[in-house]
Protein backbone atom coordinates (compact mmCIF):
# COMPACT_ATOMS: atom_id res chain seq x y z
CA UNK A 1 -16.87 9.19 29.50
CA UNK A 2 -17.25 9.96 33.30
CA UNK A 3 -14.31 9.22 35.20
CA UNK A 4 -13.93 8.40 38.70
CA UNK A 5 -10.94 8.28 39.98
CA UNK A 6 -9.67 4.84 42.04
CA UNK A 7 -12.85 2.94 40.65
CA UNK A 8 -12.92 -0.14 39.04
CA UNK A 9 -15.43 -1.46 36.49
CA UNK A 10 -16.17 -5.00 35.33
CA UNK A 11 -16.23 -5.73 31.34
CA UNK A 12 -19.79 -5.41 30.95
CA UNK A 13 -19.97 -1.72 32.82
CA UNK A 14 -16.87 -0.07 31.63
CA UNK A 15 -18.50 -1.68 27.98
CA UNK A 16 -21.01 0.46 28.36
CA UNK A 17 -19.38 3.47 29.90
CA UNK A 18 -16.42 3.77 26.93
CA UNK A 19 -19.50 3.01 23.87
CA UNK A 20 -17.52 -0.35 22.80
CA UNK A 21 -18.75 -3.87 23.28
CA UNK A 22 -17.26 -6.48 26.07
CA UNK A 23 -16.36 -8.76 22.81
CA UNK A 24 -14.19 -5.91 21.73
CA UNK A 25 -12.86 -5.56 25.52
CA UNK A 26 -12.21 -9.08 25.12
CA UNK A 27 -10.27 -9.06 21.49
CA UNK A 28 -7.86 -5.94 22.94
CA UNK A 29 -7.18 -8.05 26.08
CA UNK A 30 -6.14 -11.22 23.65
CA UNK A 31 -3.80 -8.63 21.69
CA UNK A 32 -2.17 -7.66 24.61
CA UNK A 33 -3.86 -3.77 24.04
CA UNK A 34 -5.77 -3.35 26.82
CA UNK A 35 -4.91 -5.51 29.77
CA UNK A 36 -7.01 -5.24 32.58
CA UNK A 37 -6.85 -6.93 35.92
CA UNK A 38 -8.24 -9.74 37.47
CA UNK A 39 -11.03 -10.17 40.57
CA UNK A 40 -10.55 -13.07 42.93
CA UNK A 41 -12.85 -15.03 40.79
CA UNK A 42 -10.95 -13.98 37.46
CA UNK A 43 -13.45 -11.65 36.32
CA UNK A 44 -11.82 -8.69 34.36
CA UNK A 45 -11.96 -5.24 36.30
CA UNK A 46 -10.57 -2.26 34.47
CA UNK A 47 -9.51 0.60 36.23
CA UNK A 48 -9.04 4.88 35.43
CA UNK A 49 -5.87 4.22 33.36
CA UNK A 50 -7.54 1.58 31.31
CA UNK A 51 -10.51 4.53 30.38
CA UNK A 52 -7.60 6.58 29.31
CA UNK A 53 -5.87 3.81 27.10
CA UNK A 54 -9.15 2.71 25.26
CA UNK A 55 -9.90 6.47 24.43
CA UNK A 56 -6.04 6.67 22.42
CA UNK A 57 -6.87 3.24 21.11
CA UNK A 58 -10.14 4.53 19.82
CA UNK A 59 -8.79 7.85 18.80
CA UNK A 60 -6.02 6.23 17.25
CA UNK A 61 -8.00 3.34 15.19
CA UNK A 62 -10.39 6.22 13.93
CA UNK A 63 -7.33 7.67 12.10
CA UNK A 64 -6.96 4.11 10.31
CA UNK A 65 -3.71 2.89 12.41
CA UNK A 66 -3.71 -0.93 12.79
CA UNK A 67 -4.25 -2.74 15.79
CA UNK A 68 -1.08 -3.68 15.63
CA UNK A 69 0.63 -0.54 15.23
CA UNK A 70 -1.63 1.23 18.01
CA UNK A 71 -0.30 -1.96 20.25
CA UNK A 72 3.51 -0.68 19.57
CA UNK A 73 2.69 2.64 19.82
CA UNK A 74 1.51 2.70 23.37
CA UNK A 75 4.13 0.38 24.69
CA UNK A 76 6.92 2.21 24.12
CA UNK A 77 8.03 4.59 26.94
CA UNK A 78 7.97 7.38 24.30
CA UNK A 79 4.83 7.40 22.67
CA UNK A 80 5.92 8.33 18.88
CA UNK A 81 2.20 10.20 18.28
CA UNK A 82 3.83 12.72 16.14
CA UNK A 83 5.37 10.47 13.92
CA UNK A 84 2.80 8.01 13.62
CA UNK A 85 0.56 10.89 12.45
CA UNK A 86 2.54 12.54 10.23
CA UNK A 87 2.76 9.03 8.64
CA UNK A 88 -0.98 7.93 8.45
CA UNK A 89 -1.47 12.13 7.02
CA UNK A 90 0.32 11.15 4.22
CA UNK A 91 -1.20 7.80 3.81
CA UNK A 92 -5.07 9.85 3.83
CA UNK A 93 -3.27 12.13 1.47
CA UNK A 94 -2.54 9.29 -0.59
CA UNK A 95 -5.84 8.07 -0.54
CA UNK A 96 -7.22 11.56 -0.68
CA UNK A 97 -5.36 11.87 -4.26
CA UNK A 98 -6.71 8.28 -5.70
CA UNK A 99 -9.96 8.89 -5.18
CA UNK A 100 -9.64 12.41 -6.93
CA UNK A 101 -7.90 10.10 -9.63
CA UNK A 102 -10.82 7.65 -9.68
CA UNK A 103 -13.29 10.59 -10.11
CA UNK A 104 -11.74 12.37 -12.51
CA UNK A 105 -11.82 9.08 -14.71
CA UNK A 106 -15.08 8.29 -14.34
CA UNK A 107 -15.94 12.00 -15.21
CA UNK A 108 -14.20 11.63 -18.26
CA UNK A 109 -16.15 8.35 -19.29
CA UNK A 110 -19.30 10.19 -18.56
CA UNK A 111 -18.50 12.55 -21.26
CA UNK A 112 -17.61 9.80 -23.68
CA UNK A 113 -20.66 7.57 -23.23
CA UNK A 114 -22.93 8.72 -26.18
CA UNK A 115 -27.03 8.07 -25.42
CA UNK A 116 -28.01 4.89 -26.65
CA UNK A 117 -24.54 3.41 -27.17
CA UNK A 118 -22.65 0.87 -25.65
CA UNK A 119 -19.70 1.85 -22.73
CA UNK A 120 -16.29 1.45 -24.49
CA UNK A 121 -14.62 -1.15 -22.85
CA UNK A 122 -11.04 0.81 -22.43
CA UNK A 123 -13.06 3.55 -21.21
CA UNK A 124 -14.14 1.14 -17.87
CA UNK A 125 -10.81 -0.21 -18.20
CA UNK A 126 -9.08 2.90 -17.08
CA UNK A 127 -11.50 3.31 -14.30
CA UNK A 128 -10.73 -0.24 -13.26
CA UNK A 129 -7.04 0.52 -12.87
CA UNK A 130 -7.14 3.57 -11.72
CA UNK A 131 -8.87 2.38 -8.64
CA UNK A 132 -6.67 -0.51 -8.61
CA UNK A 133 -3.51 0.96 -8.04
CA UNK A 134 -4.30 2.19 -4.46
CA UNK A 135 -4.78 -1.18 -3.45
CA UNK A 136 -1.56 -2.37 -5.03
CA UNK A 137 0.51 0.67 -3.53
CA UNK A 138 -1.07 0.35 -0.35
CA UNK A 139 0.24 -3.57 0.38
CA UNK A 140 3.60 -2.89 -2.09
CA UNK A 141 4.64 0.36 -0.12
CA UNK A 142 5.79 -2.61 2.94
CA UNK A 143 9.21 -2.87 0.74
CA UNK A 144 10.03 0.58 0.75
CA UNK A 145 12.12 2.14 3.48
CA UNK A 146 10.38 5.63 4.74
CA UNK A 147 13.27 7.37 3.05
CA UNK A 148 11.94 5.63 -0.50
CA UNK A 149 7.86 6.18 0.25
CA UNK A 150 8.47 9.80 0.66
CA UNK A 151 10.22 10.31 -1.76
CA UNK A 152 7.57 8.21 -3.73
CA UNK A 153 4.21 10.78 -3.01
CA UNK A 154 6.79 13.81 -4.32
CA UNK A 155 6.96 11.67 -7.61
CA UNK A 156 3.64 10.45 -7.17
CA UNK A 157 2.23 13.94 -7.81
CA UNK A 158 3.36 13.99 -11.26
CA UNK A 159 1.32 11.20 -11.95
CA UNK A 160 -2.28 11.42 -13.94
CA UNK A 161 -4.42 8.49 -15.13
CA UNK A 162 -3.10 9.21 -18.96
CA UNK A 163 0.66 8.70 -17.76
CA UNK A 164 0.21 5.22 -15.88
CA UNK A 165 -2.02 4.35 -19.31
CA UNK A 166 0.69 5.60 -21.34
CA UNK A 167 3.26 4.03 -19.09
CA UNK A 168 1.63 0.52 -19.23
CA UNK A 169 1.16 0.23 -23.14
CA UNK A 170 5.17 1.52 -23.26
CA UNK A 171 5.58 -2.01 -20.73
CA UNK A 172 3.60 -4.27 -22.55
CA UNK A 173 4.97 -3.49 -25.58
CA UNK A 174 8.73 -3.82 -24.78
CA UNK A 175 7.53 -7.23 -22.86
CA UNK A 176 6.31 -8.42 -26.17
CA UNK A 177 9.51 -7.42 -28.00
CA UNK A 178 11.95 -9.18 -25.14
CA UNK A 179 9.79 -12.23 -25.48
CA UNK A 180 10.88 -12.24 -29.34
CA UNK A 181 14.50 -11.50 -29.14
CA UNK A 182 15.20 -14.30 -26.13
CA UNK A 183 17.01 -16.25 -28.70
CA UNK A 184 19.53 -12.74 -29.22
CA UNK A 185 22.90 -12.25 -28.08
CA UNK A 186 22.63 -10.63 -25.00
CA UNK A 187 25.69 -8.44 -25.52
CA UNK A 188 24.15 -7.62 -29.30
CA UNK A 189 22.83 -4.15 -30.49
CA UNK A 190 19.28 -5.79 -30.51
CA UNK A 191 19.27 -6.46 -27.07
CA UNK A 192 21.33 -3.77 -25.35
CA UNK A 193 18.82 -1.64 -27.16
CA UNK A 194 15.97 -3.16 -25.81
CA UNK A 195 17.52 -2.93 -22.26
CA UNK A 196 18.08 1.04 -22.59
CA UNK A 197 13.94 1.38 -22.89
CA UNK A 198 13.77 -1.14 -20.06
CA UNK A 199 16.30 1.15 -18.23
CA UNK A 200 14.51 4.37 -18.75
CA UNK A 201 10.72 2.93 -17.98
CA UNK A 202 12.31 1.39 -14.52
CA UNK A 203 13.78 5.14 -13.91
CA UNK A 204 10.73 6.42 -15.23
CA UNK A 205 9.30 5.35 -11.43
CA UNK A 206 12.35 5.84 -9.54
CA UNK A 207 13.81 8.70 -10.91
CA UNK A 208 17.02 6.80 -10.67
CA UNK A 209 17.06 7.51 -6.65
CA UNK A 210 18.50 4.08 -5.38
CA UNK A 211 16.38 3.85 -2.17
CA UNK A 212 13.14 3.37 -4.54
CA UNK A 213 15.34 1.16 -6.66
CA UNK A 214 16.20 -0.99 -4.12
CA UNK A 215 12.64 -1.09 -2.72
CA UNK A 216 11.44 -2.30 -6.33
CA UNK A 217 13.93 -4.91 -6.72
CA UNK A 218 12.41 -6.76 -3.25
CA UNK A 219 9.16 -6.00 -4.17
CA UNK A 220 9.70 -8.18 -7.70
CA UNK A 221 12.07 -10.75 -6.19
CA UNK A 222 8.86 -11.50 -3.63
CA UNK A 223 6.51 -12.44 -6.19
CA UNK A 224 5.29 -15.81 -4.62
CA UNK A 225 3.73 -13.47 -1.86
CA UNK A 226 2.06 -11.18 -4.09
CA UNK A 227 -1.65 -10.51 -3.82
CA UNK A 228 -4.16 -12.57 -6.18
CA UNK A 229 -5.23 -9.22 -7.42
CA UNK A 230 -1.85 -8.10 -8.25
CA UNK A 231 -0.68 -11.39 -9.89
CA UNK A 232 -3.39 -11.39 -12.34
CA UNK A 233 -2.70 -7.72 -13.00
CA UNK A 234 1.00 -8.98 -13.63
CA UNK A 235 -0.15 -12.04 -16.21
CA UNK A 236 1.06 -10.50 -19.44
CA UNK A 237 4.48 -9.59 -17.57
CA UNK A 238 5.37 -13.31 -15.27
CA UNK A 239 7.46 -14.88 -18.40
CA UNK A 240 10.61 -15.26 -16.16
CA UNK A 241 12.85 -15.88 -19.14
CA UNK A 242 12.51 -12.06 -19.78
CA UNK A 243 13.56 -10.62 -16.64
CA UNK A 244 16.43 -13.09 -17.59
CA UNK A 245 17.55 -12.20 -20.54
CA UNK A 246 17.13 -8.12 -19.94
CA UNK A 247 19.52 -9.27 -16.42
CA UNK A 248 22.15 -10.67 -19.04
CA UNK A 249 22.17 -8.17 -21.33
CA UNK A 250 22.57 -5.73 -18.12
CA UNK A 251 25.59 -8.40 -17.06
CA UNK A 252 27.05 -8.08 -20.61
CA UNK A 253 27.79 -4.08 -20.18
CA UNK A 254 30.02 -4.96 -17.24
CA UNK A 255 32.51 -7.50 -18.80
C-alpha cells in the first residue's frame, strides 16, 4: 500500500488503497477495530496509523485469529504477538495433524473397498469421526487452561484413528454395563469394579495430570451448551443415572 504520510483518506479511497471493501471498513469500525475519525459532516477519514492497523489486522486474520482476539491484541499497550502466535502455531499444528488423520483413514478405506462391492459402513464410519473430532476439540479446548491444552497436543501425539476406535467401543461398552448394574450397591464388588475401568479410560485421556482433569469435569458439567453435533455424538452416553451411580460408587471409597 502507498503511504503518505499526514494524509487522510475517506472509506471509499483508503477501501481501495488497503484491497478490502468499505463494508468491511464499516464492520471493524462497529467492533471497535479500526476506529477512524470523523469529517465535519461525519464522513469517516482514516489516517497513516489506521493503514498500519488494518495491515496487522489483515496479517493477523490470515493466520486464523478471531476478530475478537485481533481486537484485544492490539489494544493492549504490549502487543502479546509472540504469544498469540505461538498459540495459533499449535492450533495449525493441530489441524495440520487431523487432516493427516483424516487422510490416512480414507487411504485405508480405499484399500478395503473391493471393485464391485458395497463401502462397509464402519469403514465410512471411522472416516466420519475421525474428521469429527477436530471440530469437537476445537470448541471443547475453551475449558482447558493453557497449562491443560499443552499438555493435551504432547498426549495428543500418541493418538491414531485405531486408539480413539478402540477407546470408544471400551466406553460404550462399560456404559452399557453401568446402565445394568444401577440397581447395585454402590459400595459392592460389582460396582467398585466397574468404576476402576471407568477410572482408567478417564486417565486414559488425562494421564491422571489434574489440570486436564479439571478441564474435563467443566467440559461435562456444561452439557446444556454443548454443540448439536457433539450431543448427538454423546446419545448412547446422556443416561444421567450413570454418571450417578459411577459418582456414588467413587463417594463409597471415601467413607
Amino acid at each position: 500500500m502507498k503511504r503518505d504520510a499526514g494524509r487522510t483518506y475517506l472509506a471509499q479511497k483508503f477501501a481501495a488503497l488497503a484491497g478490502v471493501t468499505v463494508r468491511t471498513l464499516h464492520h471493524y469500525d462497529r467492533l471497535g477495530l479500526l476506529k477512524p475519525g470523523r469529517s465535519a459532516s461525519g464522513y469517516r477519514l482514516y489516517q497513516e496509523r489506521d493503514i498500519e492497523r488494518l495491515e496487522q489486522i489483515v496479517a493477523l486474520k490470515f493466520l486464523g485469529l478471531s476478530l475478537q482476539q485481533i481486537r484485544k491484541l492490539l489494544d493492549r499497550d504490549h502487543l502479546e504477538l509472540p504469544d498469540a502466535l505461538r498459540a495459533q502455531r499449535r492450533v495449525l499444528e493441530e489441524k495440520k495433524r487431523f487432516f493427516e488423520m483424516a487422510i490416512k483413514a480414507i487411504q485405508e478405506a480405499e484399500r478395503s473397498l473391493q471393485p464391485g462391492r458395497r463401502p462397509d459402513s464402519a469403514v465410512l464410519t471411522k472416516i466420519i469421526e475421525v474428521i469429527g473430532m477436530q471440530d469437537n476439540m476445537e470448541w471443547a479446548a475453551k475449558y482447558y487452561s493453557e497449562e491443560a491444552r499443552e499438555k493435551i497436543e504432547e498426549r495428543k501425539r500418541l493418538w491414531s484413528p485405531e486408539l480413539q476406535a478402540q477407546v470408544s467401543q471400551q466406553w460404550t461398552e462399560l456404559f452399557a454395563e453401568v446402565e445394568a448394574a444401577l440397581d447395585e450397591d454402590p459400595a459392592g464388588a460389582k460396582a467398585q469394579a466397574l468404576a476402576d475401568r471407568w477410572s482408567k479410560l478417564v486417565e486414559g485421556f488425562t494421564g491422571g495430570d489434574p489440570s486436564i482433569t479439571q478441564g474435563l469435569s467443566k467440559l461435562y458439567s456444561d452439557r446444556p451448551n454443548w454443540p448439536a453435533a457433539f450431543r448427538d455424538r454423546m446419545a448412547n452416553y446422556s443416561n444421567p443415572k450413570v454418571c450417578d451411580f459411577i459418582g456414588r460408587a467413587f463417594a463409597a471409597r471415601k467413607r
